[in-house]
Protein backbone atom coordinates (compact mmCIF):
# COMPACT_ATOMS: atom_id res chain seq x y z
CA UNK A 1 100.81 90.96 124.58
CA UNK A 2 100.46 94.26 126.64
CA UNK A 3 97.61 96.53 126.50
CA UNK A 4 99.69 98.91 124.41
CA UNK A 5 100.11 96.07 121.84
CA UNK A 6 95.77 96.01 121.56
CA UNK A 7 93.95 96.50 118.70
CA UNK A 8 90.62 97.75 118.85
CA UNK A 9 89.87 96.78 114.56
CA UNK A 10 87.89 93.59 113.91
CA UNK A 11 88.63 94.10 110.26
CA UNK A 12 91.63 95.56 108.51
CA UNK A 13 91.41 95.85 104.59
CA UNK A 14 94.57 96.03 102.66
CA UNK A 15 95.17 97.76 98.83
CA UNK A 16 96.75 95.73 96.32
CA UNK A 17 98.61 97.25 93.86
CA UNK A 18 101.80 99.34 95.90
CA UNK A 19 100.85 98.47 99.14
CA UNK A 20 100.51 94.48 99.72
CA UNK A 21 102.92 94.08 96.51
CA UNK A 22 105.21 95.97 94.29
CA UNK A 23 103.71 95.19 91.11
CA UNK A 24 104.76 97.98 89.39
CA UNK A 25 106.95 95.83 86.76
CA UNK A 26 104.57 93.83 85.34
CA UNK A 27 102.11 96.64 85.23
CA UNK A 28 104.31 98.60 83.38
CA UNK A 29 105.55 95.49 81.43
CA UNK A 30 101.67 95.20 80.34
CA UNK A 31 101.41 99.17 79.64
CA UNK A 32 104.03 99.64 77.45
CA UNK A 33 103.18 96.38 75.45
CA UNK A 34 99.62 98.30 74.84
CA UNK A 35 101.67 101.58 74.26
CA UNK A 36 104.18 99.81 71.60
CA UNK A 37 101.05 98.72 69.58
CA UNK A 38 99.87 102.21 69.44
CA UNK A 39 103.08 103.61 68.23
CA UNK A 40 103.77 105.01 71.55
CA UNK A 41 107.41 105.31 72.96
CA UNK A 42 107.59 102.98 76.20
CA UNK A 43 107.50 104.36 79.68
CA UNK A 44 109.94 104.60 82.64
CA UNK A 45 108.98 102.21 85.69
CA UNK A 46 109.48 105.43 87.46
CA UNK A 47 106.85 107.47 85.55
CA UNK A 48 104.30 104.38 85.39
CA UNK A 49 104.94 103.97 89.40
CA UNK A 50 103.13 107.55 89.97
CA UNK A 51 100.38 107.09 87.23
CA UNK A 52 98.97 103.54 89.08
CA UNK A 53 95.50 104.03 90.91
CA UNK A 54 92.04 103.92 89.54
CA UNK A 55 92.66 100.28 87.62
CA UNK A 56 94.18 99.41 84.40
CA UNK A 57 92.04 101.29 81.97
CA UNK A 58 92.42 105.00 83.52
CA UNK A 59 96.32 103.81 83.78
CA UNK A 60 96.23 103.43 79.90
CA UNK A 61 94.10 106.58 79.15
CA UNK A 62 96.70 108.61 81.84
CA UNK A 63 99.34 107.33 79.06
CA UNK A 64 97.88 107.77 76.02
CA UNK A 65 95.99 111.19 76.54
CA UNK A 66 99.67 113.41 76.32
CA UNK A 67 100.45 111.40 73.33
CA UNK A 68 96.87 111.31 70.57
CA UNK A 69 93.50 110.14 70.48
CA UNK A 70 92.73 113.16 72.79
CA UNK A 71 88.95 114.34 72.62
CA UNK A 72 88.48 117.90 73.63
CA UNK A 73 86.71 117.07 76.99
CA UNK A 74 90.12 115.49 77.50
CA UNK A 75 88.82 111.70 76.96
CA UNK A 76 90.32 109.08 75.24
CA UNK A 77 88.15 107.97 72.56
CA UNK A 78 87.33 104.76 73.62
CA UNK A 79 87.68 103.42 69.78
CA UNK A 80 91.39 103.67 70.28
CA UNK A 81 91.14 103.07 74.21
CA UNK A 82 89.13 99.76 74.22
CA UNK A 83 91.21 98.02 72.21
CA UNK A 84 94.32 98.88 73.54
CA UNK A 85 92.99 97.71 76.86
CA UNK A 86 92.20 94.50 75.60
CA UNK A 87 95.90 94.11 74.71
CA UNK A 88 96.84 95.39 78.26
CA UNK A 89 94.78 93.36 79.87
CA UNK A 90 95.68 89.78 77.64
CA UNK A 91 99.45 90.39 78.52
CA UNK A 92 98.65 91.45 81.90
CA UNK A 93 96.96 88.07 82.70
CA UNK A 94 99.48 85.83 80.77
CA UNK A 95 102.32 87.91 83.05
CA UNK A 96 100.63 89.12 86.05
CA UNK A 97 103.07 87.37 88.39
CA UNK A 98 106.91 87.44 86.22
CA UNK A 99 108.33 90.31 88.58
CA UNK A 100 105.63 91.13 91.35
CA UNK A 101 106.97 90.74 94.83
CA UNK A 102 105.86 91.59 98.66
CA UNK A 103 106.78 94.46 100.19
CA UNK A 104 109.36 93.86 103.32
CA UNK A 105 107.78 92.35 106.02
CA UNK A 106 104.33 92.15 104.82
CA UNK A 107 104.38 88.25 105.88
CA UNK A 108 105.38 88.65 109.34
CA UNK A 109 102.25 91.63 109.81
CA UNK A 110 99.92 89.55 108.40
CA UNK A 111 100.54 86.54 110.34
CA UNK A 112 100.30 88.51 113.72
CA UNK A 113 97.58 90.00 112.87
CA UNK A 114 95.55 86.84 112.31
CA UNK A 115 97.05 85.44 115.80
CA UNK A 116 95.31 88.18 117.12
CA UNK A 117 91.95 87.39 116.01
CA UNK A 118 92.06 90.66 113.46
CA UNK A 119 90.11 89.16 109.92
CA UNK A 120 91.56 90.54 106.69
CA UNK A 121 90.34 91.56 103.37
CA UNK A 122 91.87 93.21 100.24
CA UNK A 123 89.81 95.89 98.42
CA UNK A 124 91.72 97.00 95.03
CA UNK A 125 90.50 98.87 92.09
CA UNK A 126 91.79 95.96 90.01
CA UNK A 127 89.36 93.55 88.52
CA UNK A 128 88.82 90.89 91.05
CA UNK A 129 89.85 88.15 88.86
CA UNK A 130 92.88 89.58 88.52
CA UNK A 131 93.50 90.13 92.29
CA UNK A 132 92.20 86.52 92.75
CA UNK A 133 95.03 84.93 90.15
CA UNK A 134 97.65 87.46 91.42
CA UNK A 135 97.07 86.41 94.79
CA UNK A 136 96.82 82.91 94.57
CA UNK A 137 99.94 82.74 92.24
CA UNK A 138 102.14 84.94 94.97
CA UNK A 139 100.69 82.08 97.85
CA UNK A 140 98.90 84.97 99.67
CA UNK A 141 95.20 84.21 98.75
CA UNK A 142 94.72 82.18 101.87
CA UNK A 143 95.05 84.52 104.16
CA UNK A 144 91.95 86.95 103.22
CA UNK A 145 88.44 86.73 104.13
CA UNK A 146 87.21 88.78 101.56
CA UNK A 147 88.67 89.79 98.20
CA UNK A 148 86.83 92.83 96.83
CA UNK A 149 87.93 93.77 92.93
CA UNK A 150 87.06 97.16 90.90
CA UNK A 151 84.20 95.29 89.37
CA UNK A 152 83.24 93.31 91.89
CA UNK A 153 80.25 95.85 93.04
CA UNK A 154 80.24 97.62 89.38
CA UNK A 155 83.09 99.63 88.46
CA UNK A 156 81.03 102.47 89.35
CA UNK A 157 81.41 101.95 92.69
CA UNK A 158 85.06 101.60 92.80
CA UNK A 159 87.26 103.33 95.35
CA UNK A 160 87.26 106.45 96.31
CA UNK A 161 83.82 105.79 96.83
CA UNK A 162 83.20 103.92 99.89
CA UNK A 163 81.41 101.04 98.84
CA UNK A 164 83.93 98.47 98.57
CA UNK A 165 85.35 98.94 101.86
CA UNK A 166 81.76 98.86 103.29
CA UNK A 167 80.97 94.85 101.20
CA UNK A 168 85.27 93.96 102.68
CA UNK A 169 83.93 94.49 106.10
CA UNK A 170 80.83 93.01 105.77
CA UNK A 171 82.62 89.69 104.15
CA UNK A 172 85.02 89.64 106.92
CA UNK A 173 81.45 89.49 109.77
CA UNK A 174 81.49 93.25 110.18
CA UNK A 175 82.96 95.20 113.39
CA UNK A 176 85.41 97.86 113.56
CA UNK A 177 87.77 98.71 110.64
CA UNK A 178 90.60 100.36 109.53
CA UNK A 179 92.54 100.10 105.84
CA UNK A 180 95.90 100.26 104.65
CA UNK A 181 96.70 102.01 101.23
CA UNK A 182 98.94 103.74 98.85
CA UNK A 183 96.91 106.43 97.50
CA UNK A 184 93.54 109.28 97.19
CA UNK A 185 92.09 106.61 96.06
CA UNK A 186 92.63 104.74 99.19
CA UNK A 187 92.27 107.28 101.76
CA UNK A 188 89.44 109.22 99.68
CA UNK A 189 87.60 105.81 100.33
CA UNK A 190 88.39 104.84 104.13
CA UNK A 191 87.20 108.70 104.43
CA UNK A 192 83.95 108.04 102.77
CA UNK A 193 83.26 104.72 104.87
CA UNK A 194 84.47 106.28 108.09
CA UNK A 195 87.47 104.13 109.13
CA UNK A 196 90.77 105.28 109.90
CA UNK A 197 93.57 104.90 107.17
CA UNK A 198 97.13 103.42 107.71
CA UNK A 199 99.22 105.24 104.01
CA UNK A 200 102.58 103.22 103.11
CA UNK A 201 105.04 105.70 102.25
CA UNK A 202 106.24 102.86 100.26
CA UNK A 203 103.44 102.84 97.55
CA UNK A 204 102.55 104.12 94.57
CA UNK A 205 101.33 107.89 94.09
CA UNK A 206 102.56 110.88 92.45
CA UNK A 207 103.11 113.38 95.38
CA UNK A 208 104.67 113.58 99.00
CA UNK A 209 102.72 110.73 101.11
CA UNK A 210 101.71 113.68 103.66
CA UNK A 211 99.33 114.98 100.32
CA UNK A 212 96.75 111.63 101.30
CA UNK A 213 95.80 112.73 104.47
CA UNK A 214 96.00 109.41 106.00
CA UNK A 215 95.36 109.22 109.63
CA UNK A 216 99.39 107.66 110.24
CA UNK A 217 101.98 106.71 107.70
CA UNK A 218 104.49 103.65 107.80
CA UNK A 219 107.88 103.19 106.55
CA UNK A 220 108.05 99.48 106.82
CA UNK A 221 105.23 96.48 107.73
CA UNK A 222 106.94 96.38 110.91
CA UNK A 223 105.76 99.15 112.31
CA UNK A 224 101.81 98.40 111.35
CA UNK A 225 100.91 96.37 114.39
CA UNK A 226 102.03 99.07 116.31
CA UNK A 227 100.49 102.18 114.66
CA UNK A 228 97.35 100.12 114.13
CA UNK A 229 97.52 99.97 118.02
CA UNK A 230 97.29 103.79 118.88
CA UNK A 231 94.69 104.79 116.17
């Protein structure tokens, strides 16, 4: 290892959905089975890929609020939206893992991170069961010191604000940090906690990647190691 190869992070906290894995499929598998009970035409993986941030329930309000149920501060009325979500989330968990995969390369990263000392943690607007399961079922649960959900603070506290990022750190023994994401949500929140933000261009958003403001942007895991280096 040269001195060019040095990382100066203690911690480095990782996004779920669209960044660790593509799990865009089973999302959207979960979506339109809410949608289909509603009466709602199913949508594209291409449309549901831009609407994913926030966690599952402001995913199903994004889709239903073009379609009915509308209230005229622009709401979902959470008699039709509750329920719904209920039915999102009771797929979700009985298929949370049918067509969810890694991103290229995200093995190799991880392990050399952890050779050089660097603890990991995942902060996701999911629920944190759900991360847990999703996790543990794709063999990658192992290799986090600290897995932070939505809830896992109150949902009130869920990215962008900065709290979650702040508890990750913490979990992991504190020191310096940086986080990897997909989204506003994700850079809107390493912003707020004051650590420097690594965007995949790979992820999930509905805009050019240069619209997050991240501090670099990466193609492919390979190149994380090395742009975590000269931040």
């Amino acid at each position: 290892m040269t001195n060019a190869d040095t990382i100066r992070f203690s911690v480095v906290g990782f996004d779920l959905d669209g960044t660790l894995l593509d799990t865009v499929p089973d999302i959207a598998s979960a979506l339109n089975h809410a949608l289909d009970h509603a009466g709602i035409a199913p949508l594209p993986l291409s449309e549901v890929r831009g609407m994913v941030g926030g966690g599952a329930k402001k995913l199903l309000a994004r889709a239903l609020s073009d379609h009915l149920g509308v209230a005229a501060d622009g709401r979902v009325d959470p008699a039709m939206l509750d329920p719904l979500y209920d039915r999102l989330l009771d797929h979700y968990r009985r298929n949370i893992c049918v067509d969810t995969r890694m991103f290229d390369g995200l093995e190799p990263a991880l392990d050399d991170l952890a050779r050089r000392g660097v603890r990991l943690g995942v902060a996701t607007n999911k629920l944190e069961s759900l991360a847990r399961d999703l996790l543990h079922r794709i063999g990658l649960a192992d290799r986090f010191d600290a897995i932070v959900g939505g809830d896992t603070l109150g949902t009130d506290r869920a990215k962008p604000k900065p709290d979650m990022l702040h508890h990750l750190v913490e979990l992991c023994g504190g020191g310096p940090a940086a986080f990897v994401g997909d989204s506003v949500y994700d850079t809107g929140a390493a912003r707020a906690a004051g650590q420097p933000c690594v965007a995949v261009s790979f992820g999930y958003r509905n805009g050019p990647v240069e619209a997050l403001n991240a501090d670099a942007v990466i193609d492919h895991y390979d190149a994380l190691v090395p742009t975590l280096a000269r931040l």
